[in-house]
Protein backbone atom coordinates (compact mmCIF):
# COMPACT_ATOMS: atom_id res chain seq x y z
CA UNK A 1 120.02 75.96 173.07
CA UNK A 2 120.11 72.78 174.34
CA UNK A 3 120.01 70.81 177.98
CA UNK A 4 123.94 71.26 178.65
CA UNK A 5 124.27 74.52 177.00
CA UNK A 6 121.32 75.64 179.19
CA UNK A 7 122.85 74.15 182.17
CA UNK A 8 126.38 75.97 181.41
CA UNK A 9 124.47 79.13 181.13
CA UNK A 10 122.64 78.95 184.59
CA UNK A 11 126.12 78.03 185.82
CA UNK A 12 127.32 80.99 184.87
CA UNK A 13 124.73 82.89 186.00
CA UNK A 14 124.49 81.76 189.22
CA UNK A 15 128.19 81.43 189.79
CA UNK A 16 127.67 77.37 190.67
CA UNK A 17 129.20 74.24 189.38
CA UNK A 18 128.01 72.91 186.12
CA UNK A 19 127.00 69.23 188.55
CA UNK A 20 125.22 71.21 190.67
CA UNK A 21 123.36 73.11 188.29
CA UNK A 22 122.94 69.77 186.47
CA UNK A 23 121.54 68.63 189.66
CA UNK A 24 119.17 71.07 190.47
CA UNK A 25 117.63 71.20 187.09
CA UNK A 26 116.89 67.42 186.34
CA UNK A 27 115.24 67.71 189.91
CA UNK A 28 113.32 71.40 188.40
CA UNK A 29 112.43 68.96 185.48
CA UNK A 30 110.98 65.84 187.61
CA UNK A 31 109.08 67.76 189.85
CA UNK A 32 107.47 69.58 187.01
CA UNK A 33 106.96 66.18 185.15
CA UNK A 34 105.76 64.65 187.99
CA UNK A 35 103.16 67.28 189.21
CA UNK A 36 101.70 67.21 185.75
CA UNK A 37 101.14 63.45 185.74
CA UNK A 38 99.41 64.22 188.76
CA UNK A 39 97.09 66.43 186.86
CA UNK A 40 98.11 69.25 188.37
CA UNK A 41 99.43 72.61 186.49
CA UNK A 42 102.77 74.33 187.56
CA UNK A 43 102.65 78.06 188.11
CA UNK A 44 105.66 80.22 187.26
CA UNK A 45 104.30 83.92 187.98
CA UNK A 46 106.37 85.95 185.24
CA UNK A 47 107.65 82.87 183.31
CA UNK A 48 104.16 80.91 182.10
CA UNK A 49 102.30 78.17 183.21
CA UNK A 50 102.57 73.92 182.60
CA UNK A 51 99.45 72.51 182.69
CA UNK A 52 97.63 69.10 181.19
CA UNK A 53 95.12 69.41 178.67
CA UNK A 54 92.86 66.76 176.80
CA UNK A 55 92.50 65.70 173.38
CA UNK A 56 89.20 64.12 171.94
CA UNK A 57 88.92 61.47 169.98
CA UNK A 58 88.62 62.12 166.21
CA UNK A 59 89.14 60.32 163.16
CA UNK A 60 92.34 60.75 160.78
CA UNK A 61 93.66 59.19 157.31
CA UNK A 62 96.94 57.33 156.90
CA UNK A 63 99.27 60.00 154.62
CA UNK A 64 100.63 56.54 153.23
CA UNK A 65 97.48 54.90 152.45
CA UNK A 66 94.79 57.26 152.70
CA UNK A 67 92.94 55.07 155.02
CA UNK A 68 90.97 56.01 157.87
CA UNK A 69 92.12 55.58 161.40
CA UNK A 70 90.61 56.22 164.89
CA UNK A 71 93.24 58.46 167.13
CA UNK A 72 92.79 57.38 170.70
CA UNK A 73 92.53 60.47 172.86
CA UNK A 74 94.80 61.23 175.53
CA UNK A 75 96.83 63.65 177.60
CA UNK A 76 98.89 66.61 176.64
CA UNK A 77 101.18 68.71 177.75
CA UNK A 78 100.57 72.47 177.46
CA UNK A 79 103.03 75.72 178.18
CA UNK A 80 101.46 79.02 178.37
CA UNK A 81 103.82 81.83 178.51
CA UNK A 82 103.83 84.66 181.24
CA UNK A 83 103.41 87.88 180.49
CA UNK A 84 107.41 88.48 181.23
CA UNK A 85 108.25 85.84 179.03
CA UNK A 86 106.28 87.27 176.32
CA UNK A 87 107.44 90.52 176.78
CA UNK A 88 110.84 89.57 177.05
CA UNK A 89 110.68 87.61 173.32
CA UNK A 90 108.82 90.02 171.38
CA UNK A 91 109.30 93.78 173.37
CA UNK A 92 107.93 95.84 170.64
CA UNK A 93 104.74 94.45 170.61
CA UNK A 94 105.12 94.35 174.96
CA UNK A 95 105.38 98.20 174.56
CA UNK A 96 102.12 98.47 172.60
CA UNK A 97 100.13 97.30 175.37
């Protein structure tokens, strides 16, 4: 699925235009986006959790030349999902619990 499709399918859901739906989740996506430049994690009880994690420094090779490089560390984006979310993709092993 991808952004349109997802924003005809909340459309439908909700009974709403597809420019308001549109609307409301560009703004869903910025706020996110911008909370987690902030450093700050996004909690969505039953749906998972957006939060910033950190990457070390650490030496790799070139695939092309077999060289080694120095990788920089930096930010990263990280999604853990909610215990609905889980249950909802994979119910059999939800049940087992």
């Amino acid at each position: 699925m991808n952004k349109s499709e997802l924003i005809d399918a909340i459309a439908t859901k909700a009974n709403a235009s597809k420019a308001a739906t549109a609307v409301v989740l560009n703004a869903t996506l910025e706020a996110i986006a911008e909370a987690l430049a902030n450093g700050e994690s996004v909690q969505l009880i039953g749906f998972g959790t957006f939060s910033v994690g950190e990457r070390s420094a650490r030496t790799g090779r070139n695939p092309q030349t077999g060289k080694e490089m120095k990788i920089a560390a930096k930010k990263v984006a990280r999604f853990k999902a909610g215990a609905a979310l889980s249950a909802a993709v994979d119910p059999v092993k939800a049940k087992a619990k």
